[in-house]
C-alpha atoms as a PDB file:
ATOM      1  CA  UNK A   1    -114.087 -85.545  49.206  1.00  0.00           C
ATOM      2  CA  UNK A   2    -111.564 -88.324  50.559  1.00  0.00           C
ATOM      3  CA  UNK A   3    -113.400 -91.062  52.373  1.00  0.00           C
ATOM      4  CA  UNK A   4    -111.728 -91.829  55.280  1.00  0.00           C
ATOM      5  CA  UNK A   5    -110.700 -95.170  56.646  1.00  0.00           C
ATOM      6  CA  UNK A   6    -111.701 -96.480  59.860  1.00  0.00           C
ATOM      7  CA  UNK A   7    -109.792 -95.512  63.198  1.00  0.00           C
ATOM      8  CA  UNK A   8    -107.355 -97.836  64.712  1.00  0.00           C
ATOM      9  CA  UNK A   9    -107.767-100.016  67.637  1.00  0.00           C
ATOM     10  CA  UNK A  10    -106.039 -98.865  70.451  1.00  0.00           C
ATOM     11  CA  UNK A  11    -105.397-100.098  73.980  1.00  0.00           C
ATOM     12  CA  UNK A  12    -107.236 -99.095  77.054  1.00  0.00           C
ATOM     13  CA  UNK A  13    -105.559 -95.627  78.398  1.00  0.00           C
ATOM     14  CA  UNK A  14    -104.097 -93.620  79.349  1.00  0.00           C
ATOM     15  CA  UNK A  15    -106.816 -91.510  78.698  1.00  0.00           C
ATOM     16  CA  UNK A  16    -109.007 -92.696  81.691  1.00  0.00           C
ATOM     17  CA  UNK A  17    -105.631 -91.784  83.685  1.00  0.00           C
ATOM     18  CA  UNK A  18    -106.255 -87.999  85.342  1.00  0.00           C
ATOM     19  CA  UNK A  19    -110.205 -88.862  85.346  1.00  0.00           C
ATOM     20  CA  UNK A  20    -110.535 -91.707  87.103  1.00  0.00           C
ATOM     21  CA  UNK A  21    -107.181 -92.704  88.807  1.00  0.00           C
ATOM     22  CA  UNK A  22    -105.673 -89.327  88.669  1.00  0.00           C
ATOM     23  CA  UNK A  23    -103.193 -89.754  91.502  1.00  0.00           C
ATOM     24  CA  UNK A  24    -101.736 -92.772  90.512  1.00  0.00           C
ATOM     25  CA  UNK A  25    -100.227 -90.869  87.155  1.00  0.00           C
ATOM     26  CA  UNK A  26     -99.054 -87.855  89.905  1.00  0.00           C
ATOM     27  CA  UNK A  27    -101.974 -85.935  88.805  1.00  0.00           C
ATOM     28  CA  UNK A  28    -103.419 -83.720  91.865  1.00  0.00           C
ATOM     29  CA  UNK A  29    -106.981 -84.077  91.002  1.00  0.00           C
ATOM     30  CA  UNK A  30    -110.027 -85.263  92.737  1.00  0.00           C
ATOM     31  CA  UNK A  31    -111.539 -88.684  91.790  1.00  0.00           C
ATOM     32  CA  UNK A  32    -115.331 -89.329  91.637  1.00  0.00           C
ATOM     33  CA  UNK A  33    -114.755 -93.437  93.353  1.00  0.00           C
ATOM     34  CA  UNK A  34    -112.249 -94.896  95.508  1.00  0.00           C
ATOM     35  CA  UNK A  35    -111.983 -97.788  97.279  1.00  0.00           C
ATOM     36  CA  UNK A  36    -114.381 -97.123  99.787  1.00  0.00           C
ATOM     37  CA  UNK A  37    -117.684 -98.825  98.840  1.00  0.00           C
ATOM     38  CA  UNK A  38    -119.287 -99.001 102.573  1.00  0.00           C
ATOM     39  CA  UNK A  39    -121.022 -96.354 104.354  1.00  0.00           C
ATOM     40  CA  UNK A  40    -122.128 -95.828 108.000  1.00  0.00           C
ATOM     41  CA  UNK A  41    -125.751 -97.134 107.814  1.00  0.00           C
ATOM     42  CA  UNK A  42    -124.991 -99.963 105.095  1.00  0.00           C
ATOM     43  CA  UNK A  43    -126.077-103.494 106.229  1.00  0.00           C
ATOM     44  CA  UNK A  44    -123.505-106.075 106.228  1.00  0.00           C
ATOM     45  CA  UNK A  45    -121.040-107.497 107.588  1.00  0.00           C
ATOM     46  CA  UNK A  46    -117.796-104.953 107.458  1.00  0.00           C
ATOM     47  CA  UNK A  47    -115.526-106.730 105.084  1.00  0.00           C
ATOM     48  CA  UNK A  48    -111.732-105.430 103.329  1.00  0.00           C
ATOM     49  CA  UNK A  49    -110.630-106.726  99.983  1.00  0.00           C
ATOM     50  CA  UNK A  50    -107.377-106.729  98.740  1.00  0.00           C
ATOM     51  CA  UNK A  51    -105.720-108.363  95.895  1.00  0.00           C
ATOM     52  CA  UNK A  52    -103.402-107.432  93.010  1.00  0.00           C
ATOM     53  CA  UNK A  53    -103.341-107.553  89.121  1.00  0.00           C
ATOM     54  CA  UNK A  54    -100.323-110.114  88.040  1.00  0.00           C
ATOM     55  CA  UNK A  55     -99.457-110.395  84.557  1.00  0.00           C
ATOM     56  CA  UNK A  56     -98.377-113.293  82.881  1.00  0.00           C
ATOM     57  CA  UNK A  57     -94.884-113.624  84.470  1.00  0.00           C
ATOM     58  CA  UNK A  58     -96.500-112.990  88.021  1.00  0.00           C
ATOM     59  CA  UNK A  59     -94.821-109.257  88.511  1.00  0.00           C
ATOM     60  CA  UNK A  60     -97.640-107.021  90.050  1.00  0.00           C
ATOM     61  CA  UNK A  61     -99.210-104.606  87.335  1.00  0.00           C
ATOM     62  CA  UNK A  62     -98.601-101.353  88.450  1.00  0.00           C
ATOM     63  CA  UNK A  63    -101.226 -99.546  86.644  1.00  0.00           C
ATOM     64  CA  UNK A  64    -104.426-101.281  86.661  1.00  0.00           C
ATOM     65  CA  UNK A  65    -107.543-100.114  87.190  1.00  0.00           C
ATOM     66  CA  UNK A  66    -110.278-102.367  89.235  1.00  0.00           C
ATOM     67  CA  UNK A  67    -114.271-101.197  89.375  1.00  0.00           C
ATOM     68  CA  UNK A  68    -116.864-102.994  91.542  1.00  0.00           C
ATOM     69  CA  UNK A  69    -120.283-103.170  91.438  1.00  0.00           C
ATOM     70  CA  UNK A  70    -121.958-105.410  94.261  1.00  0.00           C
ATOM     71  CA  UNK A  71    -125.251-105.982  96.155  1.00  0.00           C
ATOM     72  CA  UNK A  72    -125.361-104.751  99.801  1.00  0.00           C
ATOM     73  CA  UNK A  73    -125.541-107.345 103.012  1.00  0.00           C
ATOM     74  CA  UNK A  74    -128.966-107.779 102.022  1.00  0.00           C
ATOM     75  CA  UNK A  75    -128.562-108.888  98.558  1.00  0.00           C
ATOM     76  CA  UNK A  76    -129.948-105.562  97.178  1.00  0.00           C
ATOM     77  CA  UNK A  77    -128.273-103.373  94.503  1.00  0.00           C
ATOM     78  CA  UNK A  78    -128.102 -99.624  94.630  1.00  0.00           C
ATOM     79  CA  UNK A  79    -129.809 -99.032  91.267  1.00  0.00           C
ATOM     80  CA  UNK A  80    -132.709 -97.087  90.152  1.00  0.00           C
ATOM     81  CA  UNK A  81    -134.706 -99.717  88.952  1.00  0.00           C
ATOM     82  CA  UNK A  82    -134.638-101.968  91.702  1.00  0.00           C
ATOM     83  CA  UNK A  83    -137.311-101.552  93.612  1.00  0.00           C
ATOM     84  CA  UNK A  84    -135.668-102.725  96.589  1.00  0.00           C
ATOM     85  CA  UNK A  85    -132.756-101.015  96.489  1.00  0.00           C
ATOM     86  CA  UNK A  86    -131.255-100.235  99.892  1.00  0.00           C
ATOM     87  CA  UNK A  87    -132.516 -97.434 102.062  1.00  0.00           C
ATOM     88  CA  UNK A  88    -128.900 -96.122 102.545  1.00  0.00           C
ATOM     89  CA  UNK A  89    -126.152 -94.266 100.746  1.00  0.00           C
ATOM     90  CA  UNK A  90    -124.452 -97.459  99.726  1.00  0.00           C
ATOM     91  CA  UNK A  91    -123.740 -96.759  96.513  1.00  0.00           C
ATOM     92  CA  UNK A  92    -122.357-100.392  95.837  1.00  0.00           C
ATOM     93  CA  UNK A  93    -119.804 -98.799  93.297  1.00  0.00           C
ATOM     94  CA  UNK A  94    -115.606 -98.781  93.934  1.00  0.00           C
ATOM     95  CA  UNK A  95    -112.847 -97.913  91.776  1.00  0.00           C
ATOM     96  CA  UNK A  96    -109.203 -98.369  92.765  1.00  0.00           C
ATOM     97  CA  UNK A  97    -105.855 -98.044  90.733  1.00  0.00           C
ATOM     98  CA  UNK A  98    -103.374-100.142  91.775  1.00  0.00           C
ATOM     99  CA  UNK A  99    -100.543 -97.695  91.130  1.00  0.00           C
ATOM    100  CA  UNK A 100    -101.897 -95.481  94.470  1.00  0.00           C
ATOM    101  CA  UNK A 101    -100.744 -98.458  96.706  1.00  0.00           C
ATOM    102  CA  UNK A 102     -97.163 -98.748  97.706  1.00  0.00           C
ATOM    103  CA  UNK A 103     -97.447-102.944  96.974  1.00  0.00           C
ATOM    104  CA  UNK A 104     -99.501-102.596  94.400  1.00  0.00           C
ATOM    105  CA  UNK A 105    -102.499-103.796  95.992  1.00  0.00           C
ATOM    106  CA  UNK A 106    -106.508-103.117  94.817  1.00  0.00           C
ATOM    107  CA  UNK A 107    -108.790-102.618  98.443  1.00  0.00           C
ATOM    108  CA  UNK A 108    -112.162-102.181  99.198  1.00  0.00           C
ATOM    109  CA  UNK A 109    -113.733-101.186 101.996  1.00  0.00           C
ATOM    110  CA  UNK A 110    -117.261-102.995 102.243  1.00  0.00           C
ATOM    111  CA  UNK A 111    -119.343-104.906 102.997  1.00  0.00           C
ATOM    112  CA  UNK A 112    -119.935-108.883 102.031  1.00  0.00           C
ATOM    113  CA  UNK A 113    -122.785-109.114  99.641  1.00  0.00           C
ATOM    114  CA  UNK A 114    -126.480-111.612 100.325  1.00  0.00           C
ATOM    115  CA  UNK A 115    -127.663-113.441  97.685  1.00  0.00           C
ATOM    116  CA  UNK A 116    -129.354-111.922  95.721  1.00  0.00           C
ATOM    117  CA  UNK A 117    -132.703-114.070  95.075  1.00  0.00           C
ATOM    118  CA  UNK A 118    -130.987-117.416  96.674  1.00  0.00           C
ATOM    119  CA  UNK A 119    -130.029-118.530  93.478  1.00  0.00           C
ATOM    120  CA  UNK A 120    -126.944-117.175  92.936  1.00  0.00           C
ATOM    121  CA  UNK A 121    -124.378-117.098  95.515  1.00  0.00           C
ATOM    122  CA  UNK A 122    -122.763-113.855  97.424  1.00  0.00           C
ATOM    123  CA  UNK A 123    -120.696-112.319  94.812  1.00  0.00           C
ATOM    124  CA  UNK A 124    -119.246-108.822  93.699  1.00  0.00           C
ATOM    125  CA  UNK A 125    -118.658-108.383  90.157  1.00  0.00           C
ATOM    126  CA  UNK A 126    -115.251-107.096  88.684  1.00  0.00           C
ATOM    127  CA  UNK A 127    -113.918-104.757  86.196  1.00  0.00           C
ATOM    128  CA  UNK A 128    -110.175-104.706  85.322  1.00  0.00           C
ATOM    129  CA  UNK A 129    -108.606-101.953  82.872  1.00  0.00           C
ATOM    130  CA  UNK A 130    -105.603-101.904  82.015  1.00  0.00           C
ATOM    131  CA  UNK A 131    -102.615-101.012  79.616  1.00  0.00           C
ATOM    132  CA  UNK A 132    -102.624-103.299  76.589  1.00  0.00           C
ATOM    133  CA  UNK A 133    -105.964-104.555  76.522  1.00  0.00           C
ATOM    134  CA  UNK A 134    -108.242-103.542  73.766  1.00  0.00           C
ATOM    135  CA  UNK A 135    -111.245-104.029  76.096  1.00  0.00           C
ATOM    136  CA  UNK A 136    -111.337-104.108  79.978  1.00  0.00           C
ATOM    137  CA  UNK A 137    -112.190-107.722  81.241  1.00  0.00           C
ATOM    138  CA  UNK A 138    -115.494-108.841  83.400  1.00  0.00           C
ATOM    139  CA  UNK A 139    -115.310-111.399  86.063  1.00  0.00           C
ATOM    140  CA  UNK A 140    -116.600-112.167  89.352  1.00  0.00           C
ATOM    141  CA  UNK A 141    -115.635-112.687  93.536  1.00  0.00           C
ATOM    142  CA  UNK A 142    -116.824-115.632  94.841  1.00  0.00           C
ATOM    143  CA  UNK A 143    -116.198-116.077  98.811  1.00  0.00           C
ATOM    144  CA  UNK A 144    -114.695-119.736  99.276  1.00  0.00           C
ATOM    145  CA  UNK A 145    -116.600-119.903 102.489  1.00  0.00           C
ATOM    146  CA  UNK A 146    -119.942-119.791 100.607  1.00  0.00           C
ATOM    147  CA  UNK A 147    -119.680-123.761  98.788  1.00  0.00           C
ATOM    148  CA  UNK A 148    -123.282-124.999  99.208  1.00  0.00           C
ATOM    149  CA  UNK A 149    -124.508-121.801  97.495  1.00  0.00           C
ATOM    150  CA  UNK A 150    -121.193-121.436  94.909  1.00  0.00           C
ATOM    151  CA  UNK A 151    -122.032-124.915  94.188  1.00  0.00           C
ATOM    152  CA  UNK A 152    -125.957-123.946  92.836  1.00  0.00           C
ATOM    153  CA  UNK A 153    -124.927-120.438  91.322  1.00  0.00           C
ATOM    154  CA  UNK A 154    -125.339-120.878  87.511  1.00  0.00           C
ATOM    155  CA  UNK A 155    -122.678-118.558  86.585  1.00  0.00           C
ATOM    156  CA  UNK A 156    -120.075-120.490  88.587  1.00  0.00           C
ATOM    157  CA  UNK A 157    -121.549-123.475  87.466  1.00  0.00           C
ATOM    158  CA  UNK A 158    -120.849-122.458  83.896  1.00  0.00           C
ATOM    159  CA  UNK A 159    -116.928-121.973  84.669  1.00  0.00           C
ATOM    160  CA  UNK A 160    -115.392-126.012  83.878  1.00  0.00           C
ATOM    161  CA  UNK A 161    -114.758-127.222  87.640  1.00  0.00           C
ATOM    162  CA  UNK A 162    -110.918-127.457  87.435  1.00  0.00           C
ATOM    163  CA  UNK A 163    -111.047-123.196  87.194  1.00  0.00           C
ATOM    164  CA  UNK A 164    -113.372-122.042  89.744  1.00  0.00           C
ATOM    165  CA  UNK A 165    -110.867-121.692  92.620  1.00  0.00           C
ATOM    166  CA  UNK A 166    -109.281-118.455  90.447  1.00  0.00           C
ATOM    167  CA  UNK A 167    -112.535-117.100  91.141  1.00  0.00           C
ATOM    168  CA  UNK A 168    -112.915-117.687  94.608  1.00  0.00           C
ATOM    169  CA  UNK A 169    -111.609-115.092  97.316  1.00  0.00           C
ATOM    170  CA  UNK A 170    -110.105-116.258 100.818  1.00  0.00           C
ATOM    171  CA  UNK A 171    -111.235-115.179 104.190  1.00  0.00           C
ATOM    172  CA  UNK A 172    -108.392-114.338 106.715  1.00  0.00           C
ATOM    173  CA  UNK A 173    -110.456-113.085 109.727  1.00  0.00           C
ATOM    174  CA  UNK A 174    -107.259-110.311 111.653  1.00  0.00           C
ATOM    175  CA  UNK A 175    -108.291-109.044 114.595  1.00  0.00           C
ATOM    176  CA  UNK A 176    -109.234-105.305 113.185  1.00  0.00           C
ATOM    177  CA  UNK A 177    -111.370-106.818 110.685  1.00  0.00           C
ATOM    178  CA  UNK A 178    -113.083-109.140 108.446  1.00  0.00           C
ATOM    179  CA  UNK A 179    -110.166-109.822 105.675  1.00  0.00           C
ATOM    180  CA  UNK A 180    -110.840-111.437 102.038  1.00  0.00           C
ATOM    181  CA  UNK A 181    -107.403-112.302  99.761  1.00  0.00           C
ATOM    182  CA  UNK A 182    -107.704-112.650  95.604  1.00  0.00           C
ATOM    183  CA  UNK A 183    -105.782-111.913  92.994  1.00  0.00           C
ATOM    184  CA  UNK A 184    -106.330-111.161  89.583  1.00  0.00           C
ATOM    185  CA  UNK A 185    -103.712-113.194  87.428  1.00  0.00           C
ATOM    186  CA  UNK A 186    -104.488-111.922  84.074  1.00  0.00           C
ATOM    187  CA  UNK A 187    -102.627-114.971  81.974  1.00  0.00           C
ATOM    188  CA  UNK A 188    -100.793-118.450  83.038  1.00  0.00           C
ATOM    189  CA  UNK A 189    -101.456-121.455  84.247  1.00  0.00           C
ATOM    190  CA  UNK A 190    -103.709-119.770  87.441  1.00  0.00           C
ATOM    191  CA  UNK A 191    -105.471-117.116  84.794  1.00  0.00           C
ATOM    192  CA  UNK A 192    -108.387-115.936  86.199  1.00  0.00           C
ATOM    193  CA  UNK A 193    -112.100-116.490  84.706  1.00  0.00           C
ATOM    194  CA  UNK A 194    -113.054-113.746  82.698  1.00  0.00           C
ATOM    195  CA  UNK A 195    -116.113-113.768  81.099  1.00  0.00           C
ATOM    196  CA  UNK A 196    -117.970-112.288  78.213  1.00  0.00           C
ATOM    197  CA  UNK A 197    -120.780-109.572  78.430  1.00  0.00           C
END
């Protein structure tokens, strides 16, 4: 018997296409997530995040894939083992292609995160798939507006000063609704912090 060789590498997708961002590949399936991370009886301040993926040149990447996972408005996550997990449906969990936007945009309807122990500053943490990667990226939404805590959070504080600002989303209160701007530049001079798990 032959003893086979071990499988190539390959780059992320397309096979998480039709299951998880089916309609962005024209694909008329249901999805499990979306973009909508808030419910009705979530605590929090209603909050909208939009952003897109920009490669190395800048040009919008048209098939990304972005997953959240966050704390509610009372710095508590939605998972089993927390024994303080929230009370509500809020699930905590988004997933958005960027390809089912006409600009090219990632949004999520939430809510802004609490600290979670006062240690760590308001934050929503980030996954980003995409085609050529060999492994999706991690990294993190700070809110600008939060500096005394951003300035005691030791994850931030682990980023070299002169790149925190890629990881740092801006408020733009409209009159509908509370409004936070960040992009993901995935190489260049403005890369974004991406950090290893």
């Amino acid at each position: 018997m032959a003893k086979l060789g071990q499988t190539p590498s390959q780059t992320v997708g397309p096979y998480f296409a039709y299951g998880l961002t089916p309609e962005q590949y024209g694909y008329d399936l249901g999805r499990l997530a979306d973009g909508t991370v808030v419910t009705a009886s979530a605590k929090g301040e209603r909050t909208r995040i939009e952003g897109r993926v920009l490669d190395g040149e800048g040009n919008p990447v048209t098939d990304a894939m972005i997953e959240i996972w966050q704390a509610d408005g009372e710095g508590r996550y939605a998972h089993l083992a927390n024994p303080h997990r929230p009370d509500t449906t809020f699930t905590g969990f988004g997933r958005f292609g960027t390809g089912t936007d006409p600009s090219n945009r990632f949004i999520f309807e939430t809510v802004k995160p609490a600290s979670i122990d006062g240690k760590h500053a308001p934050h929503i943490n980030v996954i980003v798939f995409m085609r050529g990667m060999l492994l999706h990226a991690y990294t993190r939404i700070y809110f600008a507006e939060e500096s005394a805590l951003n300035e005691k959070d030791p994850v931030m504080q682990s980023v070299p000063p002169e790149r925190r600002a890629t990881l740092l989303a801006q408020r733009a209160q409209s009159a509908a609704e509370v409004l936070y701007r960040w992009d993901i530049h995935m190489q260049g001079e403005a890369e974004t912090v991406f950090f290893d798990v």
